[in-house]
C-alpha atoms as a PDB file:
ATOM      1  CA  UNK A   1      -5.491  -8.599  57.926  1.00  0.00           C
ATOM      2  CA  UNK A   2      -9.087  -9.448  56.721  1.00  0.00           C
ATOM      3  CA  UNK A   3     -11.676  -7.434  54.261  1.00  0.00           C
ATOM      4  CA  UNK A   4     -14.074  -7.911  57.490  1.00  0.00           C
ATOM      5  CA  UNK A   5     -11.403  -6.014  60.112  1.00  0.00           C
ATOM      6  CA  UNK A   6     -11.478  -3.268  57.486  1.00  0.00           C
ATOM      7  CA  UNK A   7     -15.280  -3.083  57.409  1.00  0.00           C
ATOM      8  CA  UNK A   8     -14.980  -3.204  61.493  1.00  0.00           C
ATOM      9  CA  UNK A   9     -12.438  -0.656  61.625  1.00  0.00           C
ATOM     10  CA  UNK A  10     -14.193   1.667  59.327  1.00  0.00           C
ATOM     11  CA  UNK A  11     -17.385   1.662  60.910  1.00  0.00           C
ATOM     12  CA  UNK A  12     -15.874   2.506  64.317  1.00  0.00           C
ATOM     13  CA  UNK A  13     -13.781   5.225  62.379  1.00  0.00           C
ATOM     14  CA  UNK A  14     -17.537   6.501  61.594  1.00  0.00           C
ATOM     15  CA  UNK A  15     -19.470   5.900  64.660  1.00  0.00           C
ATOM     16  CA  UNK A  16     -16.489   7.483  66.824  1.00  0.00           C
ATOM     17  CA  UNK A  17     -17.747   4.936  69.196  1.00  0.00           C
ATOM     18  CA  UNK A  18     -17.073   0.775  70.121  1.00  0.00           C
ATOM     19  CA  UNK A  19     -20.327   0.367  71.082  1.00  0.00           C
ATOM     20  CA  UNK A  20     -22.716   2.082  68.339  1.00  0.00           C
ATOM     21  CA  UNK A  21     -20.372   0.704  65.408  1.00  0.00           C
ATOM     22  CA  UNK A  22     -21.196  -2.974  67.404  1.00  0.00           C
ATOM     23  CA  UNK A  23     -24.893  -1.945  67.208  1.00  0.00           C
ATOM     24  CA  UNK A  24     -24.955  -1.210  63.169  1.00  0.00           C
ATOM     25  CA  UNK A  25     -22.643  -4.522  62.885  1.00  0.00           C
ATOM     26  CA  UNK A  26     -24.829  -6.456  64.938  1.00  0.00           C
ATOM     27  CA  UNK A  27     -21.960  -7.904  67.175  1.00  0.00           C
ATOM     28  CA  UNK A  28     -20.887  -7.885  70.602  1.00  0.00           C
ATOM     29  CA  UNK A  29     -18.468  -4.798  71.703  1.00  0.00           C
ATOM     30  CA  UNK A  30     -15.864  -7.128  73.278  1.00  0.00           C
ATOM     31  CA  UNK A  31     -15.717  -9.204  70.023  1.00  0.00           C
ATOM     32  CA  UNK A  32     -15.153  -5.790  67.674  1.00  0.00           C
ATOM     33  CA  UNK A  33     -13.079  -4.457  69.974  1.00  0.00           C
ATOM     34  CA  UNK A  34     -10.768  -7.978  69.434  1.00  0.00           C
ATOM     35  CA  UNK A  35     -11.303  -7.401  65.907  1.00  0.00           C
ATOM     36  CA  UNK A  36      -9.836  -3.955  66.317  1.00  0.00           C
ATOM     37  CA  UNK A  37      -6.954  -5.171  68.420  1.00  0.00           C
ATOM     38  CA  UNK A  38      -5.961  -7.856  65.678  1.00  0.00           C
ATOM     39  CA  UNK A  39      -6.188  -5.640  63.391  1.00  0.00           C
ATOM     40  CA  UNK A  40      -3.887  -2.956  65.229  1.00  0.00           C
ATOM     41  CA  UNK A  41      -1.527  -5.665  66.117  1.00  0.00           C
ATOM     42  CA  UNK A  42      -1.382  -6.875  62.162  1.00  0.00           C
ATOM     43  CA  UNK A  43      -0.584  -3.285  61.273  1.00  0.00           C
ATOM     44  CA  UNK A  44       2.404  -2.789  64.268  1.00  0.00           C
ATOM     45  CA  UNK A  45       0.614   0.434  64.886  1.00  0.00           C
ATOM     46  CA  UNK A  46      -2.106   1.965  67.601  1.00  0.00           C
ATOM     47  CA  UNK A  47      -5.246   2.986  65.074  1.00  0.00           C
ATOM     48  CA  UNK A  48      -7.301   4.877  67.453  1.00  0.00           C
ATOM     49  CA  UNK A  49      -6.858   6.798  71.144  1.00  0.00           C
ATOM     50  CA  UNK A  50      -9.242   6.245  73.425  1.00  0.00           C
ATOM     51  CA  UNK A  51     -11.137   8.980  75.334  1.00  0.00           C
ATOM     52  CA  UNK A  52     -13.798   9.210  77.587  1.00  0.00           C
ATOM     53  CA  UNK A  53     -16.391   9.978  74.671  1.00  0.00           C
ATOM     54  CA  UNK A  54     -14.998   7.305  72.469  1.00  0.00           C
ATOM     55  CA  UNK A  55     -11.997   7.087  70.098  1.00  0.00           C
ATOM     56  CA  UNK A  56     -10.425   8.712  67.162  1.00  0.00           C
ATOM     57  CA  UNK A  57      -8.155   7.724  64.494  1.00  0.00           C
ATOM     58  CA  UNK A  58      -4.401   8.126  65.354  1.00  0.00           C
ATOM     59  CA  UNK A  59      -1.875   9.291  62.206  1.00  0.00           C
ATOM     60  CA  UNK A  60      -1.529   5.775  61.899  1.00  0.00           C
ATOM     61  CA  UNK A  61      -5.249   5.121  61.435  1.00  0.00           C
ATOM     62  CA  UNK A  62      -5.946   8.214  59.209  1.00  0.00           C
ATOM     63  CA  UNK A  63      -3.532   6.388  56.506  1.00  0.00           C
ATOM     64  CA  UNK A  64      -4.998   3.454  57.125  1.00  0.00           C
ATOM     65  CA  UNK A  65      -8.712   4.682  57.056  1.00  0.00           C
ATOM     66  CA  UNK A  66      -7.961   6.294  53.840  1.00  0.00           C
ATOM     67  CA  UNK A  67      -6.796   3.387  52.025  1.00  0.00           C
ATOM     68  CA  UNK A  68      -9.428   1.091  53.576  1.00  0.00           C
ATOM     69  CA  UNK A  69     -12.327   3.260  51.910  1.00  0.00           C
ATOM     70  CA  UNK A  70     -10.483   2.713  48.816  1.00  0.00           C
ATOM     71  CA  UNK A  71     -10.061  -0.788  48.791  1.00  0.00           C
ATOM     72  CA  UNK A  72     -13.470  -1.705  49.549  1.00  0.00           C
ATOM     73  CA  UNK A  73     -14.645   0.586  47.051  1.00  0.00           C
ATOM     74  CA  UNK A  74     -12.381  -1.558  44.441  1.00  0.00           C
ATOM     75  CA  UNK A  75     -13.522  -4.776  45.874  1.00  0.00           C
ATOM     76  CA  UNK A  76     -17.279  -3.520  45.132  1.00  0.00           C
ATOM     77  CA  UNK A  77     -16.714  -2.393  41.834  1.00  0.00           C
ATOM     78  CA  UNK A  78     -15.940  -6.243  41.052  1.00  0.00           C
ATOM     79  CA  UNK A  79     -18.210  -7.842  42.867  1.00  0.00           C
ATOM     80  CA  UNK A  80     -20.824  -5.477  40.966  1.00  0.00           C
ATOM     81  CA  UNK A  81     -18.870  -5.926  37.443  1.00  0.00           C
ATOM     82  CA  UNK A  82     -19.139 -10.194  38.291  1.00  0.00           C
ATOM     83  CA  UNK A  83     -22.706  -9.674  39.097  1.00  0.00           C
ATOM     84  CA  UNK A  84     -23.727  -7.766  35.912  1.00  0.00           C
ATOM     85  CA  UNK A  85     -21.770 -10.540  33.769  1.00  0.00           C
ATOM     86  CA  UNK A  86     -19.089  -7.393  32.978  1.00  0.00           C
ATOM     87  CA  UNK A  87     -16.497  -9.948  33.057  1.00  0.00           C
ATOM     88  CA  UNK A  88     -17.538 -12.210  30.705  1.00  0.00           C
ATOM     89  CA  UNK A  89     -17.887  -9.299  27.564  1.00  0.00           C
ATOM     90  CA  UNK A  90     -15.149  -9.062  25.376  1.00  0.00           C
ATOM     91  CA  UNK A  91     -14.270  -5.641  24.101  1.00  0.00           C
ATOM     92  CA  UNK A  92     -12.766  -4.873  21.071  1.00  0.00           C
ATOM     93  CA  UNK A  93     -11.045  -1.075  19.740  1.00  0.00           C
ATOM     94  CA  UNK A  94     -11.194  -0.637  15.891  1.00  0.00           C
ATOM     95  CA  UNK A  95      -9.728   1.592  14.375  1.00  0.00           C
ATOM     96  CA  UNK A  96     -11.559   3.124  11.346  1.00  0.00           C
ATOM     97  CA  UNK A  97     -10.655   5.655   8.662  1.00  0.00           C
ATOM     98  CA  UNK A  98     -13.017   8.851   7.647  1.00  0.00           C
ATOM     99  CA  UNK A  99     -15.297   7.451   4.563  1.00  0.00           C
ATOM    100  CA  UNK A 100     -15.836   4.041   5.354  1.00  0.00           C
ATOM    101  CA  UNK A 101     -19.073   2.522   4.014  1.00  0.00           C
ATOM    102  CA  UNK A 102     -20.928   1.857   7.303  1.00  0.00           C
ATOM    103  CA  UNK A 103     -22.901  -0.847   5.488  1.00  0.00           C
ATOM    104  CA  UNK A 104     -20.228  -2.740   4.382  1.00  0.00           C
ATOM    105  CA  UNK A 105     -18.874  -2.274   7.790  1.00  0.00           C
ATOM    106  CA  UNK A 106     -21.903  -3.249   9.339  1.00  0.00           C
ATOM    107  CA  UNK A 107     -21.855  -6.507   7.410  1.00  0.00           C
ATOM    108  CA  UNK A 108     -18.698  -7.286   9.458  1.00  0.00           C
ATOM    109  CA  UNK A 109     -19.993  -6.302  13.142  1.00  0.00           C
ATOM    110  CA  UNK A 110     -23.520  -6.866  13.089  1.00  0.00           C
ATOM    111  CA  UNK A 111     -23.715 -10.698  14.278  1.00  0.00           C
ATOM    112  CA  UNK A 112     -21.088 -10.907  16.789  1.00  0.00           C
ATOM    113  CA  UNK A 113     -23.115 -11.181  19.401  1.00  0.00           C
ATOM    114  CA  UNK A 114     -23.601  -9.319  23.471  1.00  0.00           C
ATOM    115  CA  UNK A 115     -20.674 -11.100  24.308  1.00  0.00           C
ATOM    116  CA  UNK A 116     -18.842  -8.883  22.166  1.00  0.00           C
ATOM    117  CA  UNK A 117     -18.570  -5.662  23.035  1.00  0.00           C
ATOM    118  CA  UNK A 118     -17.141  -2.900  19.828  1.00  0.00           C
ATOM    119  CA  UNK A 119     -15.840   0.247  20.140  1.00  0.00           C
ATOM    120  CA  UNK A 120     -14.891   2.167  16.645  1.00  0.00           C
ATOM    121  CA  UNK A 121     -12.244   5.455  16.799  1.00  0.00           C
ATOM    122  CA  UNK A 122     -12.518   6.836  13.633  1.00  0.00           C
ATOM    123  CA  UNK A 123      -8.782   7.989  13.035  1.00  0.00           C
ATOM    124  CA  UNK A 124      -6.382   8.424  10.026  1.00  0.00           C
ATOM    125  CA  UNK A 125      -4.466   5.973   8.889  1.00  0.00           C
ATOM    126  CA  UNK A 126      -0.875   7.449  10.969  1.00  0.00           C
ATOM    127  CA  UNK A 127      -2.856   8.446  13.801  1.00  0.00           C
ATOM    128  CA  UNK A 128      -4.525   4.471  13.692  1.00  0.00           C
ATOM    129  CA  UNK A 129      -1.203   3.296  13.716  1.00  0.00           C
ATOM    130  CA  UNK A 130       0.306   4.874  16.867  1.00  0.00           C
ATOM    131  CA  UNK A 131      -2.680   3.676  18.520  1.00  0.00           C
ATOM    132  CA  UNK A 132      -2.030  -0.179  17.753  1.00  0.00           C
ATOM    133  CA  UNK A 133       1.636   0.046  18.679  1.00  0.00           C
ATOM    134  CA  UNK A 134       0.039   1.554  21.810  1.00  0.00           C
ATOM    135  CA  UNK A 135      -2.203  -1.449  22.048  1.00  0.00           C
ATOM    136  CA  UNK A 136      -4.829   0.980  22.267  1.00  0.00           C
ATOM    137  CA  UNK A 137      -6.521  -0.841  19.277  1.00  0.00           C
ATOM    138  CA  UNK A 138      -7.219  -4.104  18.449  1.00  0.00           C
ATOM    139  CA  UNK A 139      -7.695  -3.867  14.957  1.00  0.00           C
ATOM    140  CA  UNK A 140      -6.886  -0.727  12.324  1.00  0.00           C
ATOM    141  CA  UNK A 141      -8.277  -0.436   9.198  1.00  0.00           C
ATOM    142  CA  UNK A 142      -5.706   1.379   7.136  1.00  0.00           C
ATOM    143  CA  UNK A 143      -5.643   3.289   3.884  1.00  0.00           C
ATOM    144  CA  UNK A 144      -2.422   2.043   3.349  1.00  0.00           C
ATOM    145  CA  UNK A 145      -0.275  -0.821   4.082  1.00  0.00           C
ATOM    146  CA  UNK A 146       1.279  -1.275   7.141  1.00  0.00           C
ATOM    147  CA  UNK A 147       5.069  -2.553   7.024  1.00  0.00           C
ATOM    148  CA  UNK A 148       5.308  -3.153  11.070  1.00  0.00           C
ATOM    149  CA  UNK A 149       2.158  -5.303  11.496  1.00  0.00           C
ATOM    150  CA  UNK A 150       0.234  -8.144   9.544  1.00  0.00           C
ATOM    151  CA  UNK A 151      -1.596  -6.462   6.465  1.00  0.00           C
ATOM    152  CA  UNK A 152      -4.174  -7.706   4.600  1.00  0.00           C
ATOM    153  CA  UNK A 153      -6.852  -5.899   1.662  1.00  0.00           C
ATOM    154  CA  UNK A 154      -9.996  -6.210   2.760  1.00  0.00           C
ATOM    155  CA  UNK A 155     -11.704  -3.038   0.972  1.00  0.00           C
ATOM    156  CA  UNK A 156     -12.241  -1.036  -2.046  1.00  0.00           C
ATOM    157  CA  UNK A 157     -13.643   1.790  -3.018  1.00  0.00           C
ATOM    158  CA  UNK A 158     -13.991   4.189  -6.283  1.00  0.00           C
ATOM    159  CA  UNK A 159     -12.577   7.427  -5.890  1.00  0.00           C
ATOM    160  CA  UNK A 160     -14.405  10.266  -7.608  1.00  0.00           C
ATOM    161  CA  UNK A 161     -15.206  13.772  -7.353  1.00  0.00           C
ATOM    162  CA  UNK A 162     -18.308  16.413  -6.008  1.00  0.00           C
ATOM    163  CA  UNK A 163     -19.262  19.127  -8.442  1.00  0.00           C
ATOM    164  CA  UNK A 164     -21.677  21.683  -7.097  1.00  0.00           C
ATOM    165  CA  UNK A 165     -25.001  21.060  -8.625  1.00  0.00           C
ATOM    166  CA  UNK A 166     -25.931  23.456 -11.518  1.00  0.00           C
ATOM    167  CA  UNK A 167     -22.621  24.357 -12.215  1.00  0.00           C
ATOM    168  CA  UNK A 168     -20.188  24.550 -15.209  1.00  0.00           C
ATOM    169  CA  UNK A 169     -18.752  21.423 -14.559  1.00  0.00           C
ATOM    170  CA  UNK A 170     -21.873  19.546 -13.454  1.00  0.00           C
ATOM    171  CA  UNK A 171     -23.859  20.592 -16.870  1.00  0.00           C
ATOM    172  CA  UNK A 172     -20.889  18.822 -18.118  1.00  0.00           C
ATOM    173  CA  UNK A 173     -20.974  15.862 -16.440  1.00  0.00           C
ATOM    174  CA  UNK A 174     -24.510  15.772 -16.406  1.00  0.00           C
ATOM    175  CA  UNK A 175     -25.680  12.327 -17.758  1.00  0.00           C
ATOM    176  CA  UNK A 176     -22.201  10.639 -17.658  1.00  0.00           C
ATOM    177  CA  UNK A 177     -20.722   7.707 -15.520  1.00  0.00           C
ATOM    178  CA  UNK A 178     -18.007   9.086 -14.932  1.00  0.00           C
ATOM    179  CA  UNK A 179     -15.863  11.997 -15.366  1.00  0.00           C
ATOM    180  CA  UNK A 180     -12.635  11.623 -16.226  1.00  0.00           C
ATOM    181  CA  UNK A 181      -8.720  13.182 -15.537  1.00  0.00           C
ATOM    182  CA  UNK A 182      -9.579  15.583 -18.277  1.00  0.00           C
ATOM    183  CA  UNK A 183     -12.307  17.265 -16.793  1.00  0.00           C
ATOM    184  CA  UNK A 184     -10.074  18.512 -13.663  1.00  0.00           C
ATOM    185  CA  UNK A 185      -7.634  20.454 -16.032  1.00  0.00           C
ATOM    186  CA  UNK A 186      -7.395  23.440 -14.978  1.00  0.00           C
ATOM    187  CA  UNK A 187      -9.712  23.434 -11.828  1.00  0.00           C
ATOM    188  CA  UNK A 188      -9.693  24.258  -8.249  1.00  0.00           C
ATOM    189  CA  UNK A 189      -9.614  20.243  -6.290  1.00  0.00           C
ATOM    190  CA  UNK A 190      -9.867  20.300  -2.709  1.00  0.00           C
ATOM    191  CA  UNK A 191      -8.760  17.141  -0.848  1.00  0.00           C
ATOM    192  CA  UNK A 192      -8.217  16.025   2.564  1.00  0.00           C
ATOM    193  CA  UNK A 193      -4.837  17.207   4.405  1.00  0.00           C
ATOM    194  CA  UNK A 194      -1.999  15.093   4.425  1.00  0.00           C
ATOM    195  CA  UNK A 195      -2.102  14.181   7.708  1.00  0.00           C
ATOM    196  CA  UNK A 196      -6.031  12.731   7.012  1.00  0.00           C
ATOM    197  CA  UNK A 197      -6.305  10.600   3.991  1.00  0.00           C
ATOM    198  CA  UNK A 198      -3.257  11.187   2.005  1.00  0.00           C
ATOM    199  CA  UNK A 199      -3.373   8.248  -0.094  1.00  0.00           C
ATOM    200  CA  UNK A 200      -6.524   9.352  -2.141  1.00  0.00           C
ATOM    201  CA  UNK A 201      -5.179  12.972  -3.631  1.00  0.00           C
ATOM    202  CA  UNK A 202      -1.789  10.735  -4.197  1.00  0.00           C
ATOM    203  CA  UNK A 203      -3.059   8.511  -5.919  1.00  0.00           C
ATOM    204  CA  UNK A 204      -5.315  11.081  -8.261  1.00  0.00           C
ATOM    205  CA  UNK A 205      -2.005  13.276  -8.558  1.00  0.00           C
ATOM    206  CA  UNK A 206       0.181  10.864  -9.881  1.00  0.00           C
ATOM    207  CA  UNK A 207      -2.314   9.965 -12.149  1.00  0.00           C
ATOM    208  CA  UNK A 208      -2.747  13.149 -13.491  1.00  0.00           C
ATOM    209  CA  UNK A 209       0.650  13.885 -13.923  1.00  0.00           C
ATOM    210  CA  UNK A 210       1.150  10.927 -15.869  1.00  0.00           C
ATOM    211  CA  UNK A 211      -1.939  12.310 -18.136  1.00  0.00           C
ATOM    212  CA  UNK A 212      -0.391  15.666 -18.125  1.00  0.00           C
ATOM    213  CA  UNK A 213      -3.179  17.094 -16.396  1.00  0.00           C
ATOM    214  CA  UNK A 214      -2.818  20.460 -14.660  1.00  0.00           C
ATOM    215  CA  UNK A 215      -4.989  21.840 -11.223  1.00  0.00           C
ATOM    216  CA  UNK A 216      -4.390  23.387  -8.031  1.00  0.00           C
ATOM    217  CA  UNK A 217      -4.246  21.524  -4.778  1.00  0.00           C
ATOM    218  CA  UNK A 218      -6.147  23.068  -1.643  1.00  0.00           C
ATOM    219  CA  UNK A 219      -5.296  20.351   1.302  1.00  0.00           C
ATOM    220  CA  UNK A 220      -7.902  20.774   4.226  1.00  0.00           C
ATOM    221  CA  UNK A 221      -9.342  18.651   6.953  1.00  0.00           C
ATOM    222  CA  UNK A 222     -12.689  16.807   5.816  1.00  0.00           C
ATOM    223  CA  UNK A 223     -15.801  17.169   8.235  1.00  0.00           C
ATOM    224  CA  UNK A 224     -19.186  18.530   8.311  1.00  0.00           C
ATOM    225  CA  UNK A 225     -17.874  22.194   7.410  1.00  0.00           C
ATOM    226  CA  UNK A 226     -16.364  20.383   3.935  1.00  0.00           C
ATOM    227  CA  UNK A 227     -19.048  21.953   1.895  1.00  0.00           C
ATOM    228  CA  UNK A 228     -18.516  25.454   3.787  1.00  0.00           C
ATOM    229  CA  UNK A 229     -14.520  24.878   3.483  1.00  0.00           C
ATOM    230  CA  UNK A 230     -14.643  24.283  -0.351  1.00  0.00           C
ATOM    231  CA  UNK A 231     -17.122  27.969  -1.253  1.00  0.00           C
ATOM    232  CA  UNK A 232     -14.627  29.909   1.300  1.00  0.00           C
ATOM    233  CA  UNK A 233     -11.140  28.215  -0.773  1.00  0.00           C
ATOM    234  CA  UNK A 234     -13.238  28.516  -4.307  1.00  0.00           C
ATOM    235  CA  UNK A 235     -12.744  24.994  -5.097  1.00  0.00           C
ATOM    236  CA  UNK A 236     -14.202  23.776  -8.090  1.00  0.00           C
ATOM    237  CA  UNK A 237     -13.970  20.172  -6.960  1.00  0.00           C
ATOM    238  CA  UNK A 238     -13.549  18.212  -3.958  1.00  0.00           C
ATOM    239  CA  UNK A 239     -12.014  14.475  -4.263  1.00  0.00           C
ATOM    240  CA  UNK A 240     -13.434  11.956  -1.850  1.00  0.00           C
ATOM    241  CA  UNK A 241     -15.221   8.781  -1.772  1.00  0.00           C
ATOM    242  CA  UNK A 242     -19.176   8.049  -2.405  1.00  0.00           C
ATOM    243  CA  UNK A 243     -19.718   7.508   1.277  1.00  0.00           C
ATOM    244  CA  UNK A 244     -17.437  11.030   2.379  1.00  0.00           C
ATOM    245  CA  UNK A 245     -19.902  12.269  -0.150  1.00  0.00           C
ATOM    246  CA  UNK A 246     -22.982  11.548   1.234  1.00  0.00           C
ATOM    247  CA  UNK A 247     -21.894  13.432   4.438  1.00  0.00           C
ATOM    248  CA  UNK A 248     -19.817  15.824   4.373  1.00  0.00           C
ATOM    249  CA  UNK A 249     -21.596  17.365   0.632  1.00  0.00           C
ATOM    250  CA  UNK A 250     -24.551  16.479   0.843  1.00  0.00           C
ATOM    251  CA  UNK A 251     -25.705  19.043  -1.305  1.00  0.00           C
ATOM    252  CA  UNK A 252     -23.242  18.670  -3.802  1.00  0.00           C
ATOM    253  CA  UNK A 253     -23.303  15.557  -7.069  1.00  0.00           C
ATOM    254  CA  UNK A 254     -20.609  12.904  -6.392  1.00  0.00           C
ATOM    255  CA  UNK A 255     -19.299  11.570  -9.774  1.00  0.00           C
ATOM    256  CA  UNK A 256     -16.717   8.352 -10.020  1.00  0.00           C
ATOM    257  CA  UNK A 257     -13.586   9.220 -11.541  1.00  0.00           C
ATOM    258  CA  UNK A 258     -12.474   7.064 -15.030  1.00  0.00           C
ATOM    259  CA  UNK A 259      -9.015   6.067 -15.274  1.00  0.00           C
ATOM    260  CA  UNK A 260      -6.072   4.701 -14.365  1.00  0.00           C
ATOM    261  CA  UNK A 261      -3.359   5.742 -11.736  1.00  0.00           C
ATOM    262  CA  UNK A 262       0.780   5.712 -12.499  1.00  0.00           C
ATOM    263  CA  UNK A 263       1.114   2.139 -12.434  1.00  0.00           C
ATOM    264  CA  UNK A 264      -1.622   1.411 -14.602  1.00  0.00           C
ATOM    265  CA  UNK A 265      -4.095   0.427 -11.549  1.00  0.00           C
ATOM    266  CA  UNK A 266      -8.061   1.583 -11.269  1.00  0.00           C
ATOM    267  CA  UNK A 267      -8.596   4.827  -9.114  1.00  0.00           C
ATOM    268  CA  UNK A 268      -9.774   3.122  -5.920  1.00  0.00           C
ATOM    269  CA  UNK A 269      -9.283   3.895  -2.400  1.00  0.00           C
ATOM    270  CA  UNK A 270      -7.958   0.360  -0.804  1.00  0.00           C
ATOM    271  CA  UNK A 271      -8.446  -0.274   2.984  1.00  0.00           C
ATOM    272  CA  UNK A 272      -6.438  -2.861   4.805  1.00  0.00           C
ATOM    273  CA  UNK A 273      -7.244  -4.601   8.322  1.00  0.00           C
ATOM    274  CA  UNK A 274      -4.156  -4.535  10.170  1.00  0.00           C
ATOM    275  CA  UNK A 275      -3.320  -5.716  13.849  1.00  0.00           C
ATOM    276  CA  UNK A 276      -0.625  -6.494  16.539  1.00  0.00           C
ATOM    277  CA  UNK A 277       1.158 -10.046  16.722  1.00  0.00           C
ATOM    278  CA  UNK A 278      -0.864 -12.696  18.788  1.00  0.00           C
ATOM    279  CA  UNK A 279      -3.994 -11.214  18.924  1.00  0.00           C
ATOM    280  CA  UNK A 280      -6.662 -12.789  21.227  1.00  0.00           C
ATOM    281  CA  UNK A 281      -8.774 -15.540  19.613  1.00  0.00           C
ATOM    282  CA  UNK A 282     -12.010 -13.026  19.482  1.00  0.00           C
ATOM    283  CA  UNK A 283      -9.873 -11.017  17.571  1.00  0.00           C
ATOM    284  CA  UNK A 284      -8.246 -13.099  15.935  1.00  0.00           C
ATOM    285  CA  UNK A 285     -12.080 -14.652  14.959  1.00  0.00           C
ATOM    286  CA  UNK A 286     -12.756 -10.981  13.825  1.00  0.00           C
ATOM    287  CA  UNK A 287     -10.138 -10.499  11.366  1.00  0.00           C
ATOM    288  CA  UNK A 288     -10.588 -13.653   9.423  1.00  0.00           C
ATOM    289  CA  UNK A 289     -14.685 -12.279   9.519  1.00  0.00           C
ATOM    290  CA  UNK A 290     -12.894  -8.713   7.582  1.00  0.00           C
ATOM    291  CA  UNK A 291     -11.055 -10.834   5.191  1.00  0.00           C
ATOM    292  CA  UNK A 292     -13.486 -13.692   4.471  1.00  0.00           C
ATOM    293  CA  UNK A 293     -16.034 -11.302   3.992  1.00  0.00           C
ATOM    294  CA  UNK A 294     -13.694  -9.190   1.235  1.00  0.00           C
END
């Protein structure tokens, strides 16, 4: 069986007719209707009856007709993907978390070239993770370390707080570089859920609790509603990074936190680039790009 006794057979299956699928072929009836008889002879099974006003596909043919139209449409789908140079882009699925500094991210991407074709899924870190066992991503970057794939640091950023502007709190921070543990006793801190960004309000707890610093915990999802979120829970404070700032409180003043968490480390949110075992040299190229760059 050829591609060419499938394009035969489903322009008679069209046409109804030897003859007028010859014409639109531009060959002679006797040699389609060989074409069709090798092709019925391949298959073990009559394709069309014949009638006085032409043919018509048999049960046989019907299957076969149906399959046909799909395989050609397959076959032309890669002849157009060769033509357009599809074939010779590489694509690559990052995984990135909410509050990533798109500059610093940009640094990485920007000079890879139209060979190399990104796609970014912004994700939490457990959600990231599923993903690349799934092979669904090439690359994660994590908020925390991974212990089933290759981990390396590759990011930091300060943690801090928003304040509302004109409030109690921001006339007290007004003119500082930072606020520190002390200023959250007592207050209302709003911080992503634990399924989102967990590491950040764990890392800000702990340290507080080491200070003996008391305030309640209101867990929510982060997104464009944060600001909206934070009036409706009467939070005081909302704990994010700089770049979470800038978007989802805009409106609000974002202020880096002084101190140091349980172990004695800066309050920084660390983000690692994490993959699968043998990774393809692009990505492989990529990675070493995140950490070189770090």
């Amino acid at each position: 069986m050829h591609l060419n006794q499938l394009e035969f057979f489903i322009a008679v299956a069209q046409h109804g007719q030897i003859n007028r699928a010859a014409e639109e072929l531009l060959i002679s009836q006797p040699a389609l209707s060989r074409q069709i008889s090798a092709l019925e002879k391949s298959v073990g099974a009559p394709l069309f009856e014949r009638h006085s006003r032409g043919v018509s596909l048999t049960k046989a043919g019907e299957i076969l007709h149906e399959e046909a139209l799909r395989t050609l449409s397959r076959m032309q789908s890669v002849v157009d993907e060769i033509q357009s140079g599809e074939h010779l882009i590489t694509s690559i699925n990052i995984g990135v978390p909410p509050g990533i500094p798109i500059d610093w991210l940009r640094c990485q991407l920007i000079d890879l070239g139209p060979e190399t074709r990104i796609s970014l899924i912004e994700s939490p870190t457990d959600d990231q993770l599923k993903l690349l066992k799934q092979r669904e991503l090439d690359i994660a970057l994590c908020r925390r370390q991974s212990e089933a794939f290759a981990t390396t640091l590759v990011h930091e950023q300060e943690l801090g707080i928003v304040v509302r502007k004109n409030s109690e709190l921001h006339q007290k921070v007004a003119g500082k570089d930072n606020a520190t543990l002390f200023d959250l006793e007592g207050l209302r801190v709003l911080a992503h859920s634990r399924g989102e960004v967990r590491i950040q309000e764990e890392i800000l707890k702990n340290a507080m609790l080491a200070a003996g610093v008391n305030a309640t915990w209101i867990f929510r999802k982060f997104g464009q509603y944060s600001s909206l979120i934070a009036d409706l829970v009467q939070a005081d404070v909302a704990l994010t990074t700089e770049e979470s700032a800038r978007t989802n409180f805009p409106s609000w003043q974002w202020v880096p936190i002084e101190g140091e968490d349980a172990s004695g480390n800066d309050l920084v949110v660390r983000t690692w680039i994490t993959w699968n075992p043998q990774p393809t040299p692009a990505v492989k190229a990529l990675i070493q790009k995140f950490i070189d760059g770090n």
